[in-house]
Structure formats: C-alpha cells, structure tokens
N, C-alpha and C. Protein backbone atom coordinates (compact mmCIF):
# COMPACT_ATOMS: atom_id res chain seq x y z
N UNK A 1 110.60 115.36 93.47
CA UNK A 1 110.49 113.92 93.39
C UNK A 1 109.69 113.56 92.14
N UNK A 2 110.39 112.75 91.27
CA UNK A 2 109.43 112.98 90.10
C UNK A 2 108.88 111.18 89.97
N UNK A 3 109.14 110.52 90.98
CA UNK A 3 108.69 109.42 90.93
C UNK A 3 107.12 109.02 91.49
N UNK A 4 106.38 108.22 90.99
CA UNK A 4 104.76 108.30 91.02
C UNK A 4 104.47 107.84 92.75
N UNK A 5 103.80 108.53 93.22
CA UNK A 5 103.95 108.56 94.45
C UNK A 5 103.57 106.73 95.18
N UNK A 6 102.23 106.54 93.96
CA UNK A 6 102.20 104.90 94.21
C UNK A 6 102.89 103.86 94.32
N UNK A 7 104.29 103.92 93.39
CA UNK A 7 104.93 103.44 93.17
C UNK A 7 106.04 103.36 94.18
N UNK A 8 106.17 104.69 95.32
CA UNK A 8 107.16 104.69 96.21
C UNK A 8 106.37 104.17 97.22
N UNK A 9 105.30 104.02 97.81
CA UNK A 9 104.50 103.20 98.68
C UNK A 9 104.75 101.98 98.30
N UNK A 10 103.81 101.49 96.75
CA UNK A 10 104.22 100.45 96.64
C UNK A 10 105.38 99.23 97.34
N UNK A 11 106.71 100.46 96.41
CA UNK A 11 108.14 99.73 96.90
C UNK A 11 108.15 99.81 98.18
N UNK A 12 107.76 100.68 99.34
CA UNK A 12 108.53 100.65 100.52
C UNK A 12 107.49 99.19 101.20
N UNK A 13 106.04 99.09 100.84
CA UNK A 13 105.85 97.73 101.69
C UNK A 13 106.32 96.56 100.93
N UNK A 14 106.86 96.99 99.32
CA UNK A 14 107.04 95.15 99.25
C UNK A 14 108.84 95.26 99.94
N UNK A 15 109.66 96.01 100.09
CA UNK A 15 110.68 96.48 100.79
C UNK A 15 110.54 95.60 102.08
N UNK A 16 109.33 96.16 102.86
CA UNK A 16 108.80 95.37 104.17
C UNK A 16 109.05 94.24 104.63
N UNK A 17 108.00 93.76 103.66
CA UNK A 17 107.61 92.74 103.46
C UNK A 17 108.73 91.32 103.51
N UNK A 18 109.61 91.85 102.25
CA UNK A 18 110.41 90.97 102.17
C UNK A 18 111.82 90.97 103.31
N UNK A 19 111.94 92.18 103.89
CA UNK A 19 112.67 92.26 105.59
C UNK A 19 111.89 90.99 106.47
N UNK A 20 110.23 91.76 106.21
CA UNK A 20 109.72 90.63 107.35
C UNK A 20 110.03 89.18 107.07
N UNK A 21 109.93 88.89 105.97
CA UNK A 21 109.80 87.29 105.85
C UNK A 21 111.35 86.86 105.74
N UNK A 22 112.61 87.79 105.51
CA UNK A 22 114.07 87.24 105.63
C UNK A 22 114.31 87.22 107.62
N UNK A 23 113.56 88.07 108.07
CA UNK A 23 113.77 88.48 109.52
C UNK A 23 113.05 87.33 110.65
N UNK A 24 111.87 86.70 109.81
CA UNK A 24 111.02 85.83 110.17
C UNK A 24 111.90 84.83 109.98
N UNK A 25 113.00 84.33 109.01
CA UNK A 25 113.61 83.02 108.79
C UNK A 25 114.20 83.35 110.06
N UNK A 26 115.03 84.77 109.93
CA UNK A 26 116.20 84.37 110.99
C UNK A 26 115.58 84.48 112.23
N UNK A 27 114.34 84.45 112.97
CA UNK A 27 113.79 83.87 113.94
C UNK A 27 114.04 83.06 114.36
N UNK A 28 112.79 82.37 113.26
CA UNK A 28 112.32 80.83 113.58
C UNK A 28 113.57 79.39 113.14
N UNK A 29 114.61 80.06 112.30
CA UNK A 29 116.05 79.44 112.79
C UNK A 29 116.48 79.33 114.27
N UNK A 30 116.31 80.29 115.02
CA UNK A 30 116.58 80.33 116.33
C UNK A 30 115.49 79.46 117.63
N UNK A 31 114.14 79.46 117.38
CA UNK A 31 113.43 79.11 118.40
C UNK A 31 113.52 77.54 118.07
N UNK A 32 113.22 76.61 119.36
CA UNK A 32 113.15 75.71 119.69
C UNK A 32 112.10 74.30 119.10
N UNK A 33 112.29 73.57 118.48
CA UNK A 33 111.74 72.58 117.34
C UNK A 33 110.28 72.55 118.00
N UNK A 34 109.41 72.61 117.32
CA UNK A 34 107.76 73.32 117.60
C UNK A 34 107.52 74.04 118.23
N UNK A 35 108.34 74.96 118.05
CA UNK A 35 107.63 76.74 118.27
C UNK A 35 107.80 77.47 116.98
N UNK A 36 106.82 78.61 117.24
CA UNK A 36 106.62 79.65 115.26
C UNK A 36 106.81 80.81 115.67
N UNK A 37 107.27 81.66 114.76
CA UNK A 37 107.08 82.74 115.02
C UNK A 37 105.47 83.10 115.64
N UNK A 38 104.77 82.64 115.33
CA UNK A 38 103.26 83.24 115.72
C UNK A 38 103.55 83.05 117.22
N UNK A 39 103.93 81.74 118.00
CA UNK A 39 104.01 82.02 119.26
C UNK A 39 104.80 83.04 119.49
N UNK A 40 105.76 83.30 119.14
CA UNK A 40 106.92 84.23 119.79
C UNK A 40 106.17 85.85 119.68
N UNK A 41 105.54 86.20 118.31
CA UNK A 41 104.82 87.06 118.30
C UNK A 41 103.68 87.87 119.38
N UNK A 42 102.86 86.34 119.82
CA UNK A 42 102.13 87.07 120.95
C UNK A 42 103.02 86.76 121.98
N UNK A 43 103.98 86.47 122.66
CA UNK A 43 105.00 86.65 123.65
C UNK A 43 104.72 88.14 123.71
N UNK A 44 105.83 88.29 122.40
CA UNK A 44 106.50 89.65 122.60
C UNK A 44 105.39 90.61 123.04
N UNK A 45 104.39 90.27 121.87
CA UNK A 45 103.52 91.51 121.99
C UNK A 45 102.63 91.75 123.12
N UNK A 46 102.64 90.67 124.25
CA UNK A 46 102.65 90.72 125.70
C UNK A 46 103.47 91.26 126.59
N UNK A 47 104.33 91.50 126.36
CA UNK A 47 105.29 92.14 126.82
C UNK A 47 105.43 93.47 126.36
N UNK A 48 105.14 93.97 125.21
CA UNK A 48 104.96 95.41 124.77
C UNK A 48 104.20 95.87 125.17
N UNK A 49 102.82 95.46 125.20
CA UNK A 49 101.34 96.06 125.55
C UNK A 49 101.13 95.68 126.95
N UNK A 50 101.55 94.69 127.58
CA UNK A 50 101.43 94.22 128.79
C UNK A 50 99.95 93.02 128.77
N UNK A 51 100.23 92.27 129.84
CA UNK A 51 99.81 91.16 129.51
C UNK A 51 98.28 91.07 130.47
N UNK A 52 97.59 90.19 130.12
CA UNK A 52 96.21 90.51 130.54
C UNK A 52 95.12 90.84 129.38
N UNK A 53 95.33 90.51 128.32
CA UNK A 53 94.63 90.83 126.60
C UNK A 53 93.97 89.60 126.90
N UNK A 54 92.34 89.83 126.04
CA UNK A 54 91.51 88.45 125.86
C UNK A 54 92.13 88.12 124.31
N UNK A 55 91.57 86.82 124.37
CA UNK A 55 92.02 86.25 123.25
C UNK A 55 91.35 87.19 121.58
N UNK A 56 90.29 87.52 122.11
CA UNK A 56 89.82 88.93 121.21
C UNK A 56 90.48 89.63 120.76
N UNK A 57 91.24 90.58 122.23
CA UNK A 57 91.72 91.69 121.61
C UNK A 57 93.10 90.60 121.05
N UNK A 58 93.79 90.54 120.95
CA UNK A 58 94.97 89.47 120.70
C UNK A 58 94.89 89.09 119.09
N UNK A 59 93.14 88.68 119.01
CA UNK A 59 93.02 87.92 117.59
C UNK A 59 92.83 89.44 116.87
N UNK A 60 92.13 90.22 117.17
CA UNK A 60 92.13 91.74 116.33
C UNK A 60 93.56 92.22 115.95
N UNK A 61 94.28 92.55 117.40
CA UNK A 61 95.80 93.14 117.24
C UNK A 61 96.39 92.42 116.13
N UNK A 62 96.48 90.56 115.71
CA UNK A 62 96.82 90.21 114.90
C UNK A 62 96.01 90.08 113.60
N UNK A 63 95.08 90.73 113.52
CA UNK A 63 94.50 90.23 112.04
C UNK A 63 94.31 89.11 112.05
N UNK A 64 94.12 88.20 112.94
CA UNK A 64 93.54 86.92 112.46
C UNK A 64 92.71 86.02 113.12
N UNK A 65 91.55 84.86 112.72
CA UNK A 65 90.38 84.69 113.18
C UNK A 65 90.70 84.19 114.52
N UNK A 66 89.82 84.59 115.38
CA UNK A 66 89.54 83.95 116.79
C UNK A 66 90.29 82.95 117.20
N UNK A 67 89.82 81.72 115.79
CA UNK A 67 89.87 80.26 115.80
C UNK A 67 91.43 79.98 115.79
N UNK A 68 91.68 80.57 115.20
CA UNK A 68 93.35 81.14 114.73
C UNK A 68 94.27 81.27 115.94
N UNK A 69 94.13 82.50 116.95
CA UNK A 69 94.20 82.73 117.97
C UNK A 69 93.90 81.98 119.26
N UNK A 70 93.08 81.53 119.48
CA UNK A 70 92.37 80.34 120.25
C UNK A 70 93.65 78.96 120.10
N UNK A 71 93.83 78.68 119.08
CA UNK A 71 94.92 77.45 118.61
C UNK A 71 96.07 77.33 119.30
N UNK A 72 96.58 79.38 118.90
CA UNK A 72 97.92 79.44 118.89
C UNK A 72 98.11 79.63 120.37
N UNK A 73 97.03 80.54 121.74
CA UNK A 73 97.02 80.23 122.56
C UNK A 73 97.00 79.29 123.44
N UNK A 74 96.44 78.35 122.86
CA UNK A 74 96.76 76.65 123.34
C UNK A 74 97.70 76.22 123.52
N UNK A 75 98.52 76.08 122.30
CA UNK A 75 99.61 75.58 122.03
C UNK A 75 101.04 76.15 123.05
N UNK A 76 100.46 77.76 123.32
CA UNK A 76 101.53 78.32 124.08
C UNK A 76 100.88 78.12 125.50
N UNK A 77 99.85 77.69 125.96
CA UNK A 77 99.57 77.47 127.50
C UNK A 77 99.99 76.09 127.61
N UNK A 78 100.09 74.94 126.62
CA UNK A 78 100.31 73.58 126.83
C UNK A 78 101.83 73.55 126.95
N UNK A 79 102.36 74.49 126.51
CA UNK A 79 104.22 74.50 127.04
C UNK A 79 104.68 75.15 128.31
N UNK A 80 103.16 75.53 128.56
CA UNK A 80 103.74 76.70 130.03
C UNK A 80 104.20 77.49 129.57
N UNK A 81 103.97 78.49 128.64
CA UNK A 81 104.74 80.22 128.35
C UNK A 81 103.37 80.97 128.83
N UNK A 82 102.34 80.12 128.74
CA UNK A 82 100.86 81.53 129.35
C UNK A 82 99.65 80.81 129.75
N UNK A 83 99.27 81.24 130.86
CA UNK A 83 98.40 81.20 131.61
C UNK A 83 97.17 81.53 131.64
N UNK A 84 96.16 80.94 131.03
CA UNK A 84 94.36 81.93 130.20
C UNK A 84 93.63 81.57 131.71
N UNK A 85 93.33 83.38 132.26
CA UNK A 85 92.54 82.87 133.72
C UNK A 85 91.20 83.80 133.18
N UNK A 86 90.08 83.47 133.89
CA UNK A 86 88.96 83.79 134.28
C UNK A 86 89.02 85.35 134.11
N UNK A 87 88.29 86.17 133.25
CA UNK A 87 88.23 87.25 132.98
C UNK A 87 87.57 88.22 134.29
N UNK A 88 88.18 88.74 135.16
CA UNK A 88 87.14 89.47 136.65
C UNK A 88 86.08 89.96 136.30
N UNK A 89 85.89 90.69 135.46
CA UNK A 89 84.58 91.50 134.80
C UNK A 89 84.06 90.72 133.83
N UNK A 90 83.78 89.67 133.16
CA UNK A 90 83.43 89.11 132.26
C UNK A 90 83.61 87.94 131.83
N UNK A 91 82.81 86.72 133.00
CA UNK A 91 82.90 85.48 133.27
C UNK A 91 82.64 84.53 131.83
N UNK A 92 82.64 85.54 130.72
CA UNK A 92 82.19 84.67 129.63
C UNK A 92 83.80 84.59 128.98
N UNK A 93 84.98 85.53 129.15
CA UNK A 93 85.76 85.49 128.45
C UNK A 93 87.05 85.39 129.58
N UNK A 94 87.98 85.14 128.80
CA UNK A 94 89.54 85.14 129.41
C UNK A 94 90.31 85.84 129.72
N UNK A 95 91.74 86.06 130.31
CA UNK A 95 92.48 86.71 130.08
C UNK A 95 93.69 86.12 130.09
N UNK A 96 94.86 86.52 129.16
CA UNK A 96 95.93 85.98 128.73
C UNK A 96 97.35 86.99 129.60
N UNK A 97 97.70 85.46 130.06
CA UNK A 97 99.09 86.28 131.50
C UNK A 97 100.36 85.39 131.00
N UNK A 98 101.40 86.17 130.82
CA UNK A 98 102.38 85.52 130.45
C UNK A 98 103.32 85.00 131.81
N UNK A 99 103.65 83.35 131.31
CA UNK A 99 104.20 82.67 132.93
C UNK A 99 105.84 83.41 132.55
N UNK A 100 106.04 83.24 134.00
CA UNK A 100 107.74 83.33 134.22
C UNK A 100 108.63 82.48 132.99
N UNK A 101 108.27 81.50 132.98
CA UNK A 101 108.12 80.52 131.53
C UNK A 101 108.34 81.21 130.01
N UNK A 102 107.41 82.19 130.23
CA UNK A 102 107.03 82.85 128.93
C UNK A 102 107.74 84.12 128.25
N UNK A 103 108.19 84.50 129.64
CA UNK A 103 108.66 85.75 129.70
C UNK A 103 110.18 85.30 129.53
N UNK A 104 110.82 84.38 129.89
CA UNK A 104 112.15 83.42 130.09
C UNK A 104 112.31 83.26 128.21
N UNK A 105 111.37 82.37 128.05
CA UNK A 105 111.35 81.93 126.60
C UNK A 105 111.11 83.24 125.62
N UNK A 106 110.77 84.57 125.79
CA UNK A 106 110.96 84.98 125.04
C UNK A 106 112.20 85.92 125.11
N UNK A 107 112.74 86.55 126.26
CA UNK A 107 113.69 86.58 126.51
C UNK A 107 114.93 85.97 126.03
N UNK A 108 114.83 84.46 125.88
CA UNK A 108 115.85 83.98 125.28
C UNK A 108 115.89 84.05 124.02
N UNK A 109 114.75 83.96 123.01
CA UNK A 109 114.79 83.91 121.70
C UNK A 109 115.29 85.43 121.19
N UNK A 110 114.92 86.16 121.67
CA UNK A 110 115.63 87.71 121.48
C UNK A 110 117.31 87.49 121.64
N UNK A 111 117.79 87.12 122.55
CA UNK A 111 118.89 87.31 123.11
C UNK A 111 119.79 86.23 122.19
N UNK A 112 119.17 85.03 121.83
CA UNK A 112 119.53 84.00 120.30
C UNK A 112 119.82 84.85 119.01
N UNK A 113 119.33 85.93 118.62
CA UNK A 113 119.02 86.48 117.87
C UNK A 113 120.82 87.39 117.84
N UNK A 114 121.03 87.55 118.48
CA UNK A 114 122.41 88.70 118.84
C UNK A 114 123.45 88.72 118.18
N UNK A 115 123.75 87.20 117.55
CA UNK A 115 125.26 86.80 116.66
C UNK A 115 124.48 87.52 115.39
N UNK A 116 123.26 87.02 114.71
CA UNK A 116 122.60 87.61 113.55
C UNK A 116 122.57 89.12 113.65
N UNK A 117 121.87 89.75 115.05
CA UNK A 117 122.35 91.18 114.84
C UNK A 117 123.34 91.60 114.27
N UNK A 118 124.45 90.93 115.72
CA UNK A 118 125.84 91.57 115.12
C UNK A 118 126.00 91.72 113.93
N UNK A 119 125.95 90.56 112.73
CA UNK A 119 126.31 90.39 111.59
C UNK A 119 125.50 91.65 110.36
N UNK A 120 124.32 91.81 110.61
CA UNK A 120 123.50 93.09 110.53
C UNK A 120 124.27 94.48 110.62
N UNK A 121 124.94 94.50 112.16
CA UNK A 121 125.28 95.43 112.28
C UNK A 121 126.52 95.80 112.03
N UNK A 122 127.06 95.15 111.93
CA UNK A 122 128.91 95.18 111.02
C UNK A 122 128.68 95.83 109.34
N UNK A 123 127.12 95.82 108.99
CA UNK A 123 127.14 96.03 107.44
C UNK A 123 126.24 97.49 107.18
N UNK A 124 125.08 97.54 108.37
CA UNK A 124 124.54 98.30 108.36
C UNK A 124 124.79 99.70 109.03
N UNK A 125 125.42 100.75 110.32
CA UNK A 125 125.38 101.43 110.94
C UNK A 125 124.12 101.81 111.98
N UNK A 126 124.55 101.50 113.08
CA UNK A 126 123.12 101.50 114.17
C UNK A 126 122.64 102.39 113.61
N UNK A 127 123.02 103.67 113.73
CA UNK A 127 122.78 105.08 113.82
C UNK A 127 122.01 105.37 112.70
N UNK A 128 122.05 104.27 111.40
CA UNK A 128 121.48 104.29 110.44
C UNK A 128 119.68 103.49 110.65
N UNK A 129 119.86 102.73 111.26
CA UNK A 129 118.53 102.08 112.13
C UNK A 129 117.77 102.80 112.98
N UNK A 130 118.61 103.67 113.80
CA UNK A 130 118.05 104.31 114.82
C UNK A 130 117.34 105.35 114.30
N UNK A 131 117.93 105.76 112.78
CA UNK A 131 116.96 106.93 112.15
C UNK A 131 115.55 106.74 111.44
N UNK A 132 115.82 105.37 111.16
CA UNK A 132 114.47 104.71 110.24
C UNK A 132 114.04 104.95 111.43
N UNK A 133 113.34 104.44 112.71
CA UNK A 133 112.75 103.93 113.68
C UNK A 133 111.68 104.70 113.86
N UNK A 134 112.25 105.89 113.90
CA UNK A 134 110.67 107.13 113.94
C UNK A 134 109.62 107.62 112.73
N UNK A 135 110.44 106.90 111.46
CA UNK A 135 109.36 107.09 110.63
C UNK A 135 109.09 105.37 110.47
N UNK A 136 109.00 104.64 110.46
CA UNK A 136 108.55 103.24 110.96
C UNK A 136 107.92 103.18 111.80
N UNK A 137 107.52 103.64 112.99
CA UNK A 137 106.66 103.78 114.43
C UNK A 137 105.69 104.78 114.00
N UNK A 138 106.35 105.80 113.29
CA UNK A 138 104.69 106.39 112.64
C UNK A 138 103.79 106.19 111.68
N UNK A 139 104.59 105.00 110.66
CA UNK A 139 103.59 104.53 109.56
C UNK A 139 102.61 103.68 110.44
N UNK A 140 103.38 102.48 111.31
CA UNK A 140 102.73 101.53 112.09
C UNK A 140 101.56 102.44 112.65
N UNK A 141 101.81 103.58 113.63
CA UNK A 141 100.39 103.63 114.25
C UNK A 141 99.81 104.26 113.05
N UNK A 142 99.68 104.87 112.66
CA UNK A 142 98.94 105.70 111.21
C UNK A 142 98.24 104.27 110.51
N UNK A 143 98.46 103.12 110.49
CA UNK A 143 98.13 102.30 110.13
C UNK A 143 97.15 101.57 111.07
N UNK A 144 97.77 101.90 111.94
CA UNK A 144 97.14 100.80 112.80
C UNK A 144 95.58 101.43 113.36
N UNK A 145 95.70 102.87 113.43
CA UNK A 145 94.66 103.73 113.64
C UNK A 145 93.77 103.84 112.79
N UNK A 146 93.99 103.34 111.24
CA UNK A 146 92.96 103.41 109.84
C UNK A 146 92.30 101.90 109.94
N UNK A 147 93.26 100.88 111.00
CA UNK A 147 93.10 99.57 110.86
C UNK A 147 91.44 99.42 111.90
N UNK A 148 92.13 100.39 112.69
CA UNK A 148 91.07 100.51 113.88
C UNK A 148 89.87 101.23 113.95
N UNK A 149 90.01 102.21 112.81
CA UNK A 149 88.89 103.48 112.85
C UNK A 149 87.96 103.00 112.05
C-alpha cells in the first residue's frame, strides 16, 4: 500500500461523514413536520441499548451538553414518544423509558425509509453491505472505547 496511511483515515471519515449527512437528508425527508433526526436518534438508540438511560448517560453516548439533551428529551416526552420517571436508586436524577408511542414512531420512520433502501439496493449489492458491517462495528467500538477511556 503505498498510500500515506493518514490520508486513507483521513478519506474513509470524510467518506463517513458525507454518507452520514446524505443518509441524515434521507431521514429527516421521511419523519413527520417537527421531528429531527436528533429525536429519532435517541429513539433508536433506546431501542439498541435498551431503555432506562439518564439523561447523562444519553448526553455522553451523544457527545453533547446536558442542556442539549435535556431539550431534546422534552421535546420527545411533550409528543408522547418517552416517558422521564424517577430514578429508583437516585432520587436526584431520571430515567428515560420509551412509550408504546415511541417505539411505534420509530418503528415507522425505519420502515418509511424502505422505498430509499430499495433504491440503494438495486445499485449497491446487500452482500456488498453486509461485508462493510464488521469492519464498521469495529471502528465504532474501537472508537467509542478511546471515547470512553
């Protein structure tokens, strides 16, 4: 490989990057007139990790301030997608439960998403996706573990 190794890092996050933010349009094309990707984000990621996160861990997992987090949780308990109850062990803080609501609404925005797959996948080859996936899941935690350590 005679290419500078910086330079192939480099390219693969601005590569990323610019997936995320074409992947982010074709989202937030899909969700419902005042909702963001940021809500749909902690949906999902309630549903990956399972739900019951303080607004802490939530604002860490995302990189962003409290105040930040605090907002965007609002905004998604004032539509009914989540429910902030009384923390059992720790009457000073919360915990974040996703409603039937929430789980519905994100459910659907995934499932919105499916004509755009298709169209993805008519150009791309699953099998070609399915191979990225394991070195993509290992940069993420490798990252996420330097993010954390």
């Amino acid at each position: 490989m005679s290419e500078d190794p910086f330079a192939t890092w480099f390219t693969l996050f601005n590569e990323i990057g610019i997936v995320n933010q074409l992947s982010s349009a074709l989202l937030e094309a899909q969700l419902p007139k005042g909702m963001l990707r940021s809500h749909f984000s902690v949906l999902n990621h309630l549903i990956r990790v399972s739900d019951g996160r303080t607004p802490l861990e939530l604002s860490r997992a995302f990189q962003v301030p409290k105040a930040s987090m605090t907002h965007t949780l609002a905004g998604l308990e004032k539509a009914g997608l989540v429910a902030l109850r009384p923390h059992p062990k720790d009457g000073r803080s919360k915990q974040v439960w996703l409603t039937e609501a929430g789980r519905s609404f994100r459910n659907g925005a995934v499932a919105a998403l499916e004509a755009d797959i298709e169209g993805l996948a008519a150009e791309i080859p699953t099998d070609e996706v399915a191979a990225a996936l394991p070195f993509l899941k290992r940069l993420r935690q490798v990252m996420d573990s330097a993010r954390d350590g």
